[in-house]
C-alpha atoms as a PDB file:
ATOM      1  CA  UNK A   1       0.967  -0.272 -37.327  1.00  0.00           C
ATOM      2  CA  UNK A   2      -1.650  -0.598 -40.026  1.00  0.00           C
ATOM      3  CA  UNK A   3      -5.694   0.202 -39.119  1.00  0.00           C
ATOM      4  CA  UNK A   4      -6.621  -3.211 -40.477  1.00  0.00           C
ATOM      5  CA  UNK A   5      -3.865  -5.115 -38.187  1.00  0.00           C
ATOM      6  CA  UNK A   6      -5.354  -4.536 -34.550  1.00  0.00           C
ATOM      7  CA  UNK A   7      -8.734  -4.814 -33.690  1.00  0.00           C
ATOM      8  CA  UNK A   8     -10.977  -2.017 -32.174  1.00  0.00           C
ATOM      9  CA  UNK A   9     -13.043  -2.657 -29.294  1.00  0.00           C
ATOM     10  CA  UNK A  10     -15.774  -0.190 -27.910  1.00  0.00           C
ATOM     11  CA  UNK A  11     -18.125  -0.261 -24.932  1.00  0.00           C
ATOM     12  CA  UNK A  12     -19.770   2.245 -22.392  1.00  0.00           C
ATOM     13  CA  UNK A  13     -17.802   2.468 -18.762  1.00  0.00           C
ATOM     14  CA  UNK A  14     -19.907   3.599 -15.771  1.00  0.00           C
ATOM     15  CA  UNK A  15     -20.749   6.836 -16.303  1.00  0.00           C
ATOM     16  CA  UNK A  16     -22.210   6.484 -19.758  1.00  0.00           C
ATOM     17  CA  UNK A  17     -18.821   7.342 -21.793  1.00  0.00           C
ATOM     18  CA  UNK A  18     -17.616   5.562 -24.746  1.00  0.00           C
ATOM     19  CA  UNK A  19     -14.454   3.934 -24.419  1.00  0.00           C
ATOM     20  CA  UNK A  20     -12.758   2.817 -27.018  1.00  0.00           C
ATOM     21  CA  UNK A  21      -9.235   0.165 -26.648  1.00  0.00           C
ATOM     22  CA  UNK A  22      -7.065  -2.633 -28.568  1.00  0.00           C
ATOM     23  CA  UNK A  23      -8.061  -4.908 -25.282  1.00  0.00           C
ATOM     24  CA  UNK A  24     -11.470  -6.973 -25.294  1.00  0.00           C
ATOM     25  CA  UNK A  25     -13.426  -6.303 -22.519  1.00  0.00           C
ATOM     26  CA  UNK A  26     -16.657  -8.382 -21.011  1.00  0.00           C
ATOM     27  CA  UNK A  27     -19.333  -6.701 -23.603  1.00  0.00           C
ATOM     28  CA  UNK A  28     -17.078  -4.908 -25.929  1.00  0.00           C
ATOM     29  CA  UNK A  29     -17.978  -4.895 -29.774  1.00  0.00           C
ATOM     30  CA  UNK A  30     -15.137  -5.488 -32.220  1.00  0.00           C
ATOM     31  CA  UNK A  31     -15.412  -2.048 -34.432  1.00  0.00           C
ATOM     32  CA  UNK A  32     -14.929  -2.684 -37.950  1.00  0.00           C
ATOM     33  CA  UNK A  33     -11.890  -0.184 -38.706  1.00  0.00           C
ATOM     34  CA  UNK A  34     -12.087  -0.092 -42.767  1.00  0.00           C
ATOM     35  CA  UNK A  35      -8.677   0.698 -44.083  1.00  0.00           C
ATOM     36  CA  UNK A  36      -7.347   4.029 -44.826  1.00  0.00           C
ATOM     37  CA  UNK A  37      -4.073   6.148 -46.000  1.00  0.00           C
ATOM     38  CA  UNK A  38      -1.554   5.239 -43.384  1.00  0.00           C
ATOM     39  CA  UNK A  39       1.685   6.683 -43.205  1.00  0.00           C
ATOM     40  CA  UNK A  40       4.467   4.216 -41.769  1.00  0.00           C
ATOM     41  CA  UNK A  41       6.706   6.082 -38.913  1.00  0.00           C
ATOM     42  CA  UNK A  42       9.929   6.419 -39.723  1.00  0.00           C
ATOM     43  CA  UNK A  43      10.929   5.846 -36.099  1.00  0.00           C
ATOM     44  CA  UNK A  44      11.092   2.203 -34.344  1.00  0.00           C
ATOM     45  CA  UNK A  45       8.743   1.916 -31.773  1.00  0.00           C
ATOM     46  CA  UNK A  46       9.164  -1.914 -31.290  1.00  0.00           C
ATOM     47  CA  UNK A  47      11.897  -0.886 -28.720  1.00  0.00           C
ATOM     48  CA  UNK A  48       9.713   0.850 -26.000  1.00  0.00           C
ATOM     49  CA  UNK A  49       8.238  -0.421 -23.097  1.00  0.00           C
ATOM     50  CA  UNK A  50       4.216   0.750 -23.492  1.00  0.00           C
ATOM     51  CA  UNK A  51       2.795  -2.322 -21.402  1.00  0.00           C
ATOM     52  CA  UNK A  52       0.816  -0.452 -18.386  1.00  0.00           C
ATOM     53  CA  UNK A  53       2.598  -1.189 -15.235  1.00  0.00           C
ATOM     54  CA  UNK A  54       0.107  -3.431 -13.300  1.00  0.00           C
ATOM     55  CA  UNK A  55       0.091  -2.452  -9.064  1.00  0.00           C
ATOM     56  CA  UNK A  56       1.427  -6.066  -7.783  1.00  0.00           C
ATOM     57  CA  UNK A  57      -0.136  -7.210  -4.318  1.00  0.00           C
ATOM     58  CA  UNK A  58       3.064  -7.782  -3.263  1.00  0.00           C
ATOM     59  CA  UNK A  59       2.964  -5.280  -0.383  1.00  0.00           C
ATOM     60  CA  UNK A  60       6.008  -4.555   2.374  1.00  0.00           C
ATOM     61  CA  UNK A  61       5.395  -2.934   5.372  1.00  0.00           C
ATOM     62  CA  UNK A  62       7.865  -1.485   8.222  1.00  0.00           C
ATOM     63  CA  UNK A  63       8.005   0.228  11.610  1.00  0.00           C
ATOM     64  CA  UNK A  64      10.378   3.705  10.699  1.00  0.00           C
ATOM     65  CA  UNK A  65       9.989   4.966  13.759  1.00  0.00           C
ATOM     66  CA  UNK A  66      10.623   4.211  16.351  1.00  0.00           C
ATOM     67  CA  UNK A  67      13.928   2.398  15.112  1.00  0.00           C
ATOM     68  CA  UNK A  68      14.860  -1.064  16.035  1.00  0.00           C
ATOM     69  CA  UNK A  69      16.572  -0.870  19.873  1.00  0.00           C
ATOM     70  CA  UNK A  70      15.624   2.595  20.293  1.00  0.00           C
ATOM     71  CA  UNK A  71      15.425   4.080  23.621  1.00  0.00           C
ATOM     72  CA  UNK A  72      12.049   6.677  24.697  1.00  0.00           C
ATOM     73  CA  UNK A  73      12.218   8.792  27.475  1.00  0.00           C
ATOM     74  CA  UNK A  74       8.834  10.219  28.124  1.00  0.00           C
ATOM     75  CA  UNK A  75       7.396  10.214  31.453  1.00  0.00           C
ATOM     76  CA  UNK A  76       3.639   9.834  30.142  1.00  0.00           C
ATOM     77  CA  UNK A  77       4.448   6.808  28.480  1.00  0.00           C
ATOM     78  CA  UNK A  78       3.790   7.400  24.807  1.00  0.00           C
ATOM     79  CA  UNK A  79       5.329   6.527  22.076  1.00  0.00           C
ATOM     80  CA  UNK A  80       4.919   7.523  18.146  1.00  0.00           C
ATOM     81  CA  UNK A  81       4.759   4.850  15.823  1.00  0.00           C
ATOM     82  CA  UNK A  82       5.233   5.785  12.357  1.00  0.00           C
ATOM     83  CA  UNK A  83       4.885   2.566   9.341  1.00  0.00           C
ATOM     84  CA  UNK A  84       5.757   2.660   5.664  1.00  0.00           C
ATOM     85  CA  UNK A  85       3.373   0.797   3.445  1.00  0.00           C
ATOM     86  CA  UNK A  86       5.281  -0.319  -0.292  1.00  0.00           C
ATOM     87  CA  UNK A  87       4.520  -0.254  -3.143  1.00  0.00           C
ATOM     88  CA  UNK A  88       1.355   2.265  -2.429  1.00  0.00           C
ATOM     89  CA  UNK A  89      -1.043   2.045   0.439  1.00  0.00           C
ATOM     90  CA  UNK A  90      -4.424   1.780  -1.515  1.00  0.00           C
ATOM     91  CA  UNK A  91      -8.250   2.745  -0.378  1.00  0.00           C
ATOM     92  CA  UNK A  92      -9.078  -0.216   1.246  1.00  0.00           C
ATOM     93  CA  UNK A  93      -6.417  -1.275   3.092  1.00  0.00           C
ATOM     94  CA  UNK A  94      -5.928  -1.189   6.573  1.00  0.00           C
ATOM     95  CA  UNK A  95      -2.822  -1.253   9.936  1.00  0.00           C
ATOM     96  CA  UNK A  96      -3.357  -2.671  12.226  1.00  0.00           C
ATOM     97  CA  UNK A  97      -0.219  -2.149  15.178  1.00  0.00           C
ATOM     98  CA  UNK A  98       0.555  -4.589  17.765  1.00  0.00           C
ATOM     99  CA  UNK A  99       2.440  -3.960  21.043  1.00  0.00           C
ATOM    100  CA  UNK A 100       4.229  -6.953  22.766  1.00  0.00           C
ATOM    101  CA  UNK A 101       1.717  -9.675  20.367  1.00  0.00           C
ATOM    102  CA  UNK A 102      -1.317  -8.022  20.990  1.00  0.00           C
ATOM    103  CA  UNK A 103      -3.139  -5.633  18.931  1.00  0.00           C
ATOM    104  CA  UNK A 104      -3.061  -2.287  19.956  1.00  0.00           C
ATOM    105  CA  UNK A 105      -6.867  -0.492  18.929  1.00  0.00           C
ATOM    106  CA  UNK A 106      -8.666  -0.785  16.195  1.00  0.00           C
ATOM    107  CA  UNK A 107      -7.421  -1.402  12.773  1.00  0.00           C
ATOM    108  CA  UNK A 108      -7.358   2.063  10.912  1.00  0.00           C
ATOM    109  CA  UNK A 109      -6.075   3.767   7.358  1.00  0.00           C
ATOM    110  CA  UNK A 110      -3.613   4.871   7.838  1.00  0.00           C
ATOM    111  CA  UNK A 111       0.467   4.065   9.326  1.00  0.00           C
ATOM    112  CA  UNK A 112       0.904   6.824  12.290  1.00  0.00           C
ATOM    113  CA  UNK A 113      -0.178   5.792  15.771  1.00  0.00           C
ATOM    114  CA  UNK A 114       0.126   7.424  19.554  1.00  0.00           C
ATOM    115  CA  UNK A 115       0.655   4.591  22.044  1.00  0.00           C
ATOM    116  CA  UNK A 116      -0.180   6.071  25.564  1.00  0.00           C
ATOM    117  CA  UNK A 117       1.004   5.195  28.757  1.00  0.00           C
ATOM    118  CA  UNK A 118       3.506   2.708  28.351  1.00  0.00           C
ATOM    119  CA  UNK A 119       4.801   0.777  30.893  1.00  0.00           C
ATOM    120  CA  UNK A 120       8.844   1.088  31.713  1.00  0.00           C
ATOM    121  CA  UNK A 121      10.769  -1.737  29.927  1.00  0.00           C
ATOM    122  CA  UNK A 122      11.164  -3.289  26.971  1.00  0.00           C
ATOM    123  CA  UNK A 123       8.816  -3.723  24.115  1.00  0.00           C
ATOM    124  CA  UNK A 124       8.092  -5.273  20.489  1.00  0.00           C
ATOM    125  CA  UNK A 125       6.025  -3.029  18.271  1.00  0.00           C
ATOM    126  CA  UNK A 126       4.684  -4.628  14.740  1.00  0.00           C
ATOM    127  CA  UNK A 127       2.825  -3.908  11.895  1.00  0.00           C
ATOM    128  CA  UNK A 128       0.238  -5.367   9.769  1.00  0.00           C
ATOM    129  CA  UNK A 129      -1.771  -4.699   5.929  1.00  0.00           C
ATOM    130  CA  UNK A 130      -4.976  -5.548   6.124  1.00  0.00           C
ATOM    131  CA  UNK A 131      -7.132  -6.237   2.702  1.00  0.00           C
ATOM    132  CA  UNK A 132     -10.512  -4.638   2.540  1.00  0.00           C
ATOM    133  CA  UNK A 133     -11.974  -8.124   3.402  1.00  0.00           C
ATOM    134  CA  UNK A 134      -9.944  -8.542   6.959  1.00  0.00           C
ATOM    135  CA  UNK A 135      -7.025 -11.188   5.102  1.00  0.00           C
ATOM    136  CA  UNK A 136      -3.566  -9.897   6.456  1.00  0.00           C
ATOM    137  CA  UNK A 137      -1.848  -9.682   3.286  1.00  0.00           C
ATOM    138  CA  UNK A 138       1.671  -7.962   4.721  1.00  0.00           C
ATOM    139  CA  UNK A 139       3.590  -8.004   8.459  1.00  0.00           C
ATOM    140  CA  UNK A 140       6.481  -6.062   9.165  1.00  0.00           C
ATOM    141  CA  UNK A 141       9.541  -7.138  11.002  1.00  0.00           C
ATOM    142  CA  UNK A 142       9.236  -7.260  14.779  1.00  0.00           C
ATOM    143  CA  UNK A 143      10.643  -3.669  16.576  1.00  0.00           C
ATOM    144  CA  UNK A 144      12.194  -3.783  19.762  1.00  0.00           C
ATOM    145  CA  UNK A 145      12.329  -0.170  21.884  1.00  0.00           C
ATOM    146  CA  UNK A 146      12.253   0.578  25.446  1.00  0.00           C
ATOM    147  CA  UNK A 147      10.385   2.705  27.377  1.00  0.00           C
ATOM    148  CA  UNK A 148      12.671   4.897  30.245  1.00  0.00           C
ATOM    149  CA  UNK A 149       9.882   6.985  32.107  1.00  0.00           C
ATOM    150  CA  UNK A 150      10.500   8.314  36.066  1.00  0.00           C
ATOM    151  CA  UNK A 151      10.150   5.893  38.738  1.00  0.00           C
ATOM    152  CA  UNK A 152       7.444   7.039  41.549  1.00  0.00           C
ATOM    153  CA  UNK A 153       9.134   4.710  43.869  1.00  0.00           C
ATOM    154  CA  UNK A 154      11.431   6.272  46.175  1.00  0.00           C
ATOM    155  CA  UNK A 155      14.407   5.026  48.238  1.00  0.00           C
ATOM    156  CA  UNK A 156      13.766   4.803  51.998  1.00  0.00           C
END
């Protein structure tokens, strides 16, 4: 590529520093780049991918653990829910869990949670992504475990 066929832009960021890009930005000056001795590469470029990979919004989320139909013996009741957030879980976001259609706490950052004392039987455990401005952008598939803790009822 030759100096005189892309255009320079320039502005300061936030801290002050000079930044300096092929991209227009709100406020950017066009530099004037005044031609000079080029060599042409020898090697094609026009082959490689060099866009910057933009983070979609497209997020996933799922219940790992515990598994779909999964059985938990625990005779305090709890239960260890572990999510996985994809493509990244960002600063922002937020999970919040719900157990049998109702949410469970507080939304928080991050995707492990302790439920405590669970009652015996069966139960749907679910996940959602929260933006930073409370829109649910991402549910995960309904998970279905049951709880096996000791009965205190005794046969007469």
């Amino acid at each position: 590529m030759f100096a005189n066929s892309a255009k320079i832009y320039v502005w300061r960021n936030e801290q002050g520093v000079l930044v300096f890009s092929d991209s227009p930005k709100p406020g950017a000056e066009e530099v004037d780049v005044k031609e000079t001795n080029t060599a042409k590469s020898s090697v094609d470029t026009s082959i490689l991918d060099i866009k910057p990979k933009a983070i979609t919004n497209d997020y996933q989320v799922e219940v790992v653990q515990p598994q779909n139909n999964a059985t938990v013996r625990d005779n305090t009741g709890s239960v260890y829910v572990s999510g996985r957030i994809k493509p990244i879980f960002k600063r922002g976001l937020k999970i919040q869990l719900y157990l049998d259609d109702e949410a469970y706490d507080k939304p928080q950052t991050h995707s492990m949670f302790v439920l405590r004392n669970i009652d015996r039987g069966e139960h749907q455990i679910k996940m959602s992504l929260i933006d930073d401005k409370g829109k649910i952008i991402a549910t995960s598939p309904s998970v279905t475990f049951y709880m096996h803790r000791v009965s205190v009822n005794k046969a007469n």
